[in-house]
PDB file of N, CA and C in Angstrom:
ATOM      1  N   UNK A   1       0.837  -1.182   0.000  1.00  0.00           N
ATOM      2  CA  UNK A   1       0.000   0.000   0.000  1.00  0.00           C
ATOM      3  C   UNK A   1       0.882   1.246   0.000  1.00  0.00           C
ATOM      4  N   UNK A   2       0.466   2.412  -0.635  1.00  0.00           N
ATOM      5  CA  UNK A   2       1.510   3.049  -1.091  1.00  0.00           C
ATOM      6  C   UNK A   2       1.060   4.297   0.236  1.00  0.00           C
ATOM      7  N   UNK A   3       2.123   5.009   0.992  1.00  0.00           N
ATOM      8  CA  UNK A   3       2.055   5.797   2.085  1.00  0.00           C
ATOM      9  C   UNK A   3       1.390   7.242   1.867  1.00  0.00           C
ATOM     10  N   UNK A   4       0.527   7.546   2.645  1.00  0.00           N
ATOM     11  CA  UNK A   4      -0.430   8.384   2.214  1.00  0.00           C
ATOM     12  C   UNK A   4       0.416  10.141   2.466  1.00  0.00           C
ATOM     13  N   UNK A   5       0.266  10.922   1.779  1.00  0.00           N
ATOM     14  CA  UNK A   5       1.013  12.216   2.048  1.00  0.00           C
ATOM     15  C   UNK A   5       0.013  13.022   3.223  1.00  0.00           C
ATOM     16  N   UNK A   6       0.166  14.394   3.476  1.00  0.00           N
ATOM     17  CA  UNK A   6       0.062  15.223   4.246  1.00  0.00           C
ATOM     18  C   UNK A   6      -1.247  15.623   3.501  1.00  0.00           C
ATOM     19  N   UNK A   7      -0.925  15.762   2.416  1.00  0.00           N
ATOM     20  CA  UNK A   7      -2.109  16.719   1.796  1.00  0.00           C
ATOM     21  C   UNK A   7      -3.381  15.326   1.242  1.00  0.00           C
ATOM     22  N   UNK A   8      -2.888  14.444   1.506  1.00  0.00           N
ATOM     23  CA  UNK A   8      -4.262  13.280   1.332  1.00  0.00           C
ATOM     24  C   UNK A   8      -4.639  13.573   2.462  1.00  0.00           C
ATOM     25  N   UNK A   9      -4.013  13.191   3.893  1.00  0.00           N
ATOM     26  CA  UNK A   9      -5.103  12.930   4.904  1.00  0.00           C
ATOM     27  C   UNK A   9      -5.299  14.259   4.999  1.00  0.00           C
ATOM     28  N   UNK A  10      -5.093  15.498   4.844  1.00  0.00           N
ATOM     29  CA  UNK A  10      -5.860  16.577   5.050  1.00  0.00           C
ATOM     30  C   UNK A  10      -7.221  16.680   4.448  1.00  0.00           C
ATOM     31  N   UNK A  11      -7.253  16.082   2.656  1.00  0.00           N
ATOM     32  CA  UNK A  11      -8.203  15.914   2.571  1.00  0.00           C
ATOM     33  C   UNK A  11      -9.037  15.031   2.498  1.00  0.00           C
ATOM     34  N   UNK A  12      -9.174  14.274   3.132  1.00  0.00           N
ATOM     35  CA  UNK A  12      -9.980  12.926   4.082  1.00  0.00           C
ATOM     36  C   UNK A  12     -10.668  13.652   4.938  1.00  0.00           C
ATOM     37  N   UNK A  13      -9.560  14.214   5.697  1.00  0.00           N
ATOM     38  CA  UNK A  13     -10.387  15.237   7.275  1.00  0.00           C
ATOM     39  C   UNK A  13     -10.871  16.450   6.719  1.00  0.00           C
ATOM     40  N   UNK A  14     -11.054  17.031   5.874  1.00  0.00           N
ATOM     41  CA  UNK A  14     -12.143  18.196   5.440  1.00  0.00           C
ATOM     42  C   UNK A  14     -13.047  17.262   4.567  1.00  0.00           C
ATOM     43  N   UNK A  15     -13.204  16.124   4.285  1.00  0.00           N
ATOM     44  CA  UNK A  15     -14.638  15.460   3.601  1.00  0.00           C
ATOM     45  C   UNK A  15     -15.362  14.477   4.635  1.00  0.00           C
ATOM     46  N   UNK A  16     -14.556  14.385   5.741  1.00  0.00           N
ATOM     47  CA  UNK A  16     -15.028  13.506   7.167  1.00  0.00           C
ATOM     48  C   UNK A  16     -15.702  15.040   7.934  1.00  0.00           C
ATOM     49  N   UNK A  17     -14.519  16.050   7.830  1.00  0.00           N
ATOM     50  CA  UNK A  17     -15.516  17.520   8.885  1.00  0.00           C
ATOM     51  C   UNK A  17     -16.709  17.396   8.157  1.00  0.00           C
ATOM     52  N   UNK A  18     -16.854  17.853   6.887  1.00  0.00           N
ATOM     53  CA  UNK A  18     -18.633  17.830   6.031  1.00  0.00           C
ATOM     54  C   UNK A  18     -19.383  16.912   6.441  1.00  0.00           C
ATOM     55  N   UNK A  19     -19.015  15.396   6.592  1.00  0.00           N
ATOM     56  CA  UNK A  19     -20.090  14.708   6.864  1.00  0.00           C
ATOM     57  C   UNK A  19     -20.998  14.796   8.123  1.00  0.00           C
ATOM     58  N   UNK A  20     -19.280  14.853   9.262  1.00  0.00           N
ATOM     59  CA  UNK A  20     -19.924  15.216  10.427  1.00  0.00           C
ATOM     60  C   UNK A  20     -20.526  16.944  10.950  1.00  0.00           C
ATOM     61  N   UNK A  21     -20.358  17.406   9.977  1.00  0.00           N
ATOM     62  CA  UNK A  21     -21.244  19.046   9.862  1.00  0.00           C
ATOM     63  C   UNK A  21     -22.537  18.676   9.450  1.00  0.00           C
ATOM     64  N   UNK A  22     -22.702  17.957   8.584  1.00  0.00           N
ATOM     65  CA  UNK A  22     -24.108  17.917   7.970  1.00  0.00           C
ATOM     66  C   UNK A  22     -25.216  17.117   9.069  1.00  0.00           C
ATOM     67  N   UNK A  23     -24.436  16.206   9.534  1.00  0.00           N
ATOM     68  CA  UNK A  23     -25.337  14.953  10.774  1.00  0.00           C
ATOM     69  C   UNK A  23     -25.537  16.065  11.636  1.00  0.00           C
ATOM     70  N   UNK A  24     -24.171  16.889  12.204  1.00  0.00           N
ATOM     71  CA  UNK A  24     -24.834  17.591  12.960  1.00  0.00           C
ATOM     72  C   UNK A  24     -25.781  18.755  12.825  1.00  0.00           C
ATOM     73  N   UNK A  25     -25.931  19.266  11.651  1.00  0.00           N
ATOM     74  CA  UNK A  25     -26.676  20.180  11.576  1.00  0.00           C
ATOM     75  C   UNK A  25     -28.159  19.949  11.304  1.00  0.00           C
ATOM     76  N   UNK A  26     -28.080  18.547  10.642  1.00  0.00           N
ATOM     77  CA  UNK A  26     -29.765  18.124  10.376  1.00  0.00           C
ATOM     78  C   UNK A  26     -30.388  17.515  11.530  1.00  0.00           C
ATOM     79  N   UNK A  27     -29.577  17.000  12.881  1.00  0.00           N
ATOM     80  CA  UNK A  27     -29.717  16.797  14.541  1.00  0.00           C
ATOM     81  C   UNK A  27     -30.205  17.940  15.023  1.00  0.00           C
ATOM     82  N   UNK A  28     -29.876  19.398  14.568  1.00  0.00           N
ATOM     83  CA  UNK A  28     -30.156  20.670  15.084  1.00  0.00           C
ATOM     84  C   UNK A  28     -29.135  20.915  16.076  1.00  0.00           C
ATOM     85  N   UNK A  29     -28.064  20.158  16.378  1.00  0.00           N
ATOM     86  CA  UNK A  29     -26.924  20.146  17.382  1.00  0.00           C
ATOM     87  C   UNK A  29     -26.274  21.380  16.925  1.00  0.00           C
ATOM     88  N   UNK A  30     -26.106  21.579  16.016  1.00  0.00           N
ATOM     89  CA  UNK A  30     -25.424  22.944  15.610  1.00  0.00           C
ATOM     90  C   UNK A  30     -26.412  23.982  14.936  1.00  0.00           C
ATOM     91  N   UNK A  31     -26.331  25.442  15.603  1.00  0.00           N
ATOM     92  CA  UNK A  31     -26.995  26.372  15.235  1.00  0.00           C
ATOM     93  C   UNK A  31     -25.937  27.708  14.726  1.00  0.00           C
ATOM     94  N   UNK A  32     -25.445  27.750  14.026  1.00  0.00           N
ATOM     95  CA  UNK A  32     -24.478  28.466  13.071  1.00  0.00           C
ATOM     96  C   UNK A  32     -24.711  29.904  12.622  1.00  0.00           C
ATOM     97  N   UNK A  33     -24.374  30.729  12.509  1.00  0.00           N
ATOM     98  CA  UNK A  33     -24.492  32.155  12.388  1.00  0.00           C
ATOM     99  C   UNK A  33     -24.401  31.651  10.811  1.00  0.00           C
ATOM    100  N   UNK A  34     -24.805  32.446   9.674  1.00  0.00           N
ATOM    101  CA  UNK A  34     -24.701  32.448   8.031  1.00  0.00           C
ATOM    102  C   UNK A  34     -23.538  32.337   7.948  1.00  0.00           C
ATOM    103  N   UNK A  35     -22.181  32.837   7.846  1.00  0.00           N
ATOM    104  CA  UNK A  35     -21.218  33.405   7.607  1.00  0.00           C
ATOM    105  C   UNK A  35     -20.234  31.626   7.811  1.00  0.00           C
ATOM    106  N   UNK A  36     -20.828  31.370   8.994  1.00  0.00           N
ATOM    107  CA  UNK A  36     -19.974  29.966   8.958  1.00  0.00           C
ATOM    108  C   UNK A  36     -20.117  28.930   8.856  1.00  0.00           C
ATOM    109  N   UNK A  37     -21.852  28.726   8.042  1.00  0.00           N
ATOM    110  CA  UNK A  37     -22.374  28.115   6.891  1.00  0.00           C
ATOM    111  C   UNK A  37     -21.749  27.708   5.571  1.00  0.00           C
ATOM    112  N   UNK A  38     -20.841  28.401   5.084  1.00  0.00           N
ATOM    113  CA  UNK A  38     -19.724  28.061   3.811  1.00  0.00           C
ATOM    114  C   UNK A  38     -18.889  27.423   4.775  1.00  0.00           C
ATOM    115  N   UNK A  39     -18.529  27.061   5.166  1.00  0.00           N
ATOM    116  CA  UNK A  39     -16.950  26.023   5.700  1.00  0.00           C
ATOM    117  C   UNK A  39     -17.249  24.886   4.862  1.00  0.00           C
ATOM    118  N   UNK A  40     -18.168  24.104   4.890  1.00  0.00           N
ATOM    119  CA  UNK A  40     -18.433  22.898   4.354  1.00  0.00           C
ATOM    120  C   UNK A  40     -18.207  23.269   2.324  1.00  0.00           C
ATOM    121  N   UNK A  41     -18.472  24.343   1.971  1.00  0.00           N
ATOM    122  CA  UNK A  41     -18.209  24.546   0.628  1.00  0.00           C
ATOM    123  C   UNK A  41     -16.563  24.663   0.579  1.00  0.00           C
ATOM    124  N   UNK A  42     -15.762  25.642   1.436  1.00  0.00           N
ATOM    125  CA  UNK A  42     -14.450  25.970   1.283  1.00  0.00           C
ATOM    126  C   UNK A  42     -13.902  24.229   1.319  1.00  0.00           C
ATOM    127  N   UNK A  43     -14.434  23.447   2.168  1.00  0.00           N
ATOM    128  CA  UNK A  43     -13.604  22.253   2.430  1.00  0.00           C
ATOM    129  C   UNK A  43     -13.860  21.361   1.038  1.00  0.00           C
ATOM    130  N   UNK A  44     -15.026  21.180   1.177  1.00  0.00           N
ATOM    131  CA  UNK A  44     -15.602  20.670  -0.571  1.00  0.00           C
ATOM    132  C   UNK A  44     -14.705  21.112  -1.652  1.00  0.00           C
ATOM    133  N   UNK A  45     -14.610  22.583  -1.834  1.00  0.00           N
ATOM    134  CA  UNK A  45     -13.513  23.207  -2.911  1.00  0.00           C
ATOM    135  C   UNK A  45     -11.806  22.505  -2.685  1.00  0.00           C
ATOM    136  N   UNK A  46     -11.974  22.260  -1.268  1.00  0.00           N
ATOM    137  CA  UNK A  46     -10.531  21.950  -1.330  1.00  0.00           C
ATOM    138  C   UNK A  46      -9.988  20.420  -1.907  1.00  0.00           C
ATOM    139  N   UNK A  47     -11.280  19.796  -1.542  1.00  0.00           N
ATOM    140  CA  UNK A  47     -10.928  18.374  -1.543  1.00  0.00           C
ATOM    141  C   UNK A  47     -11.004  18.141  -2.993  1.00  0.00           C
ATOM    142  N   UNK A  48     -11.926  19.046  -3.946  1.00  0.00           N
ATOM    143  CA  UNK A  48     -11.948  19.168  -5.327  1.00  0.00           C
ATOM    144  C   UNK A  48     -11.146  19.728  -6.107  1.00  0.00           C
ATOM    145  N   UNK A  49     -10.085  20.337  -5.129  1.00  0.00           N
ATOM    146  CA  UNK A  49      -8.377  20.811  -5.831  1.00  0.00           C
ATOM    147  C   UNK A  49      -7.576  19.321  -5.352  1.00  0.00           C
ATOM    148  N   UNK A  50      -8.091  18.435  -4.326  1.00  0.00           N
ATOM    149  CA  UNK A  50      -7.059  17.852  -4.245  1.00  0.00           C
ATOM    150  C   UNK A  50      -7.246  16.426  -5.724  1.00  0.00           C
ATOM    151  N   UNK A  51      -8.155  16.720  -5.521  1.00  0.00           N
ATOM    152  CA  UNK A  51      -9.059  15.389  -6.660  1.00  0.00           C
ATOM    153  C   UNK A  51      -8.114  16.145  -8.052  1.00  0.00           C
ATOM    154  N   UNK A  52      -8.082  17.003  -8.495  1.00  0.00           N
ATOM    155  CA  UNK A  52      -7.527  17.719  -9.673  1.00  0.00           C
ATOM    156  C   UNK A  52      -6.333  17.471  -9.879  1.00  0.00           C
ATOM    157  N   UNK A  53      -5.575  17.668  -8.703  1.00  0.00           N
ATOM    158  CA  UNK A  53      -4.326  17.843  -8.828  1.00  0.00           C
ATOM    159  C   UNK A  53      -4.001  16.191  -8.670  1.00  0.00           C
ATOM    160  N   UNK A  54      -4.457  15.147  -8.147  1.00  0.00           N
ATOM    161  CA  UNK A  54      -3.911  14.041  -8.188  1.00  0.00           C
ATOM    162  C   UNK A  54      -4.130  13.342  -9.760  1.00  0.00           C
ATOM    163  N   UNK A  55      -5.277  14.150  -9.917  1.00  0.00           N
ATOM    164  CA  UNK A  55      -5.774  13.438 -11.473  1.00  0.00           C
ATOM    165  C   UNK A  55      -4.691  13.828 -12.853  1.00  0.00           C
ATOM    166  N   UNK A  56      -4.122  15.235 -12.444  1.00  0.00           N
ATOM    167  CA  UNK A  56      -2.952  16.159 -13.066  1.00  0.00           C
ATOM    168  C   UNK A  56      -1.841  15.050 -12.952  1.00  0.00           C
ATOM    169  N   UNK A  57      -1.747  14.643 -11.737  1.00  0.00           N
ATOM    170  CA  UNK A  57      -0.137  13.863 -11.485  1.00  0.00           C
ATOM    171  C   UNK A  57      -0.496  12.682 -12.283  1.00  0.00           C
ATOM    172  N   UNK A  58      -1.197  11.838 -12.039  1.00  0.00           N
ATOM    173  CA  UNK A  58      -1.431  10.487 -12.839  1.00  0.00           C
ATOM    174  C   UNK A  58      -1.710  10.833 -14.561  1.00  0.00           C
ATOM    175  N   UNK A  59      -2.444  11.793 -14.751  1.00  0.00           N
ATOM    176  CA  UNK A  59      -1.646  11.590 -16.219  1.00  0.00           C
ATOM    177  C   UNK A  59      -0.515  12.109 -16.709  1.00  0.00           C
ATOM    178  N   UNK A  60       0.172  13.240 -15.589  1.00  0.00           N
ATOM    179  CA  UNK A  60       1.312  13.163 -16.219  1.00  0.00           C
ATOM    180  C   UNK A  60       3.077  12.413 -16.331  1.00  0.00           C
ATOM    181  N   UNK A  61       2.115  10.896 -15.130  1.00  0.00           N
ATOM    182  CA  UNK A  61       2.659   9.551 -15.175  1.00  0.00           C
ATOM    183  C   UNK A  61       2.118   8.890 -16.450  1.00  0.00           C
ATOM    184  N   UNK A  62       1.295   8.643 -16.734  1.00  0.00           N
ATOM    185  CA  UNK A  62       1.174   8.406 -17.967  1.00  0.00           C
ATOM    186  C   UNK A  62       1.970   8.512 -18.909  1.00  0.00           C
ATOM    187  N   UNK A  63       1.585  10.320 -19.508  1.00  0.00           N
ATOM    188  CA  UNK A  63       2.677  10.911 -20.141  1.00  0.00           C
ATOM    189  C   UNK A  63       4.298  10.471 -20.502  1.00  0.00           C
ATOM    190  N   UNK A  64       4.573  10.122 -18.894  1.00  0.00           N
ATOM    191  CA  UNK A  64       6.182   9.380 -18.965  1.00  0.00           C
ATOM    192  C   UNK A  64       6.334   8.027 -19.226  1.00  0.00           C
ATOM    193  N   UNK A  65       5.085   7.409 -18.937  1.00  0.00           N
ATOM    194  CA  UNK A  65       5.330   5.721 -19.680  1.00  0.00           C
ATOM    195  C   UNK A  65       4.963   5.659 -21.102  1.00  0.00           C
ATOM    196  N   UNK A  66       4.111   6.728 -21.900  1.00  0.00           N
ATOM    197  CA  UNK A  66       4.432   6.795 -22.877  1.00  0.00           C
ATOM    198  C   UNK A  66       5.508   6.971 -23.249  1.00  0.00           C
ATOM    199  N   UNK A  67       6.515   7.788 -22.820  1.00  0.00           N
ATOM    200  CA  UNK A  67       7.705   7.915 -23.459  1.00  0.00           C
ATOM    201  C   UNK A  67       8.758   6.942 -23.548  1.00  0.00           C
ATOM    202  N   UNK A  68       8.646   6.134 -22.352  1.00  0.00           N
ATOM    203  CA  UNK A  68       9.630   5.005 -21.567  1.00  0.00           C
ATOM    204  C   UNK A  68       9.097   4.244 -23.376  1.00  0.00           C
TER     205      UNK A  68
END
């Protein structure tokens, strides 16, 4: 199994915070001012740069076994 970096489990733990934001917010456990209502989008955005950028690296592994 190949060793996970810094910036994977970071984004694991901002798509694990969303889940557990959402349970708690549809519980009513959390009552949130508007403003800190987007966290769950900023973390979403992030985990959707990390999805990009891994998808960037693997083809541009590709790229090099084409050449090999």
């Amino acid at each position: 199994m190949k060793k996970m970096s810094v910036w994977d489990i970071l984004a694991w733990i901002a798509l694990a915070s969303i889940v557990i934001w959402v349970i708690l917010k549809i519980t009513g456990i959390i009552n949130t001012p508007p403003f800190l209502e987007y966290y769950p989008i900023l973390a979403a955005s992030y985990a959707f740069g990390w999805q990009m950028h891994k998808l960037a690296s693997i083809a541009q592994d590709v790229q090099d076994l084409k050449r090999f």
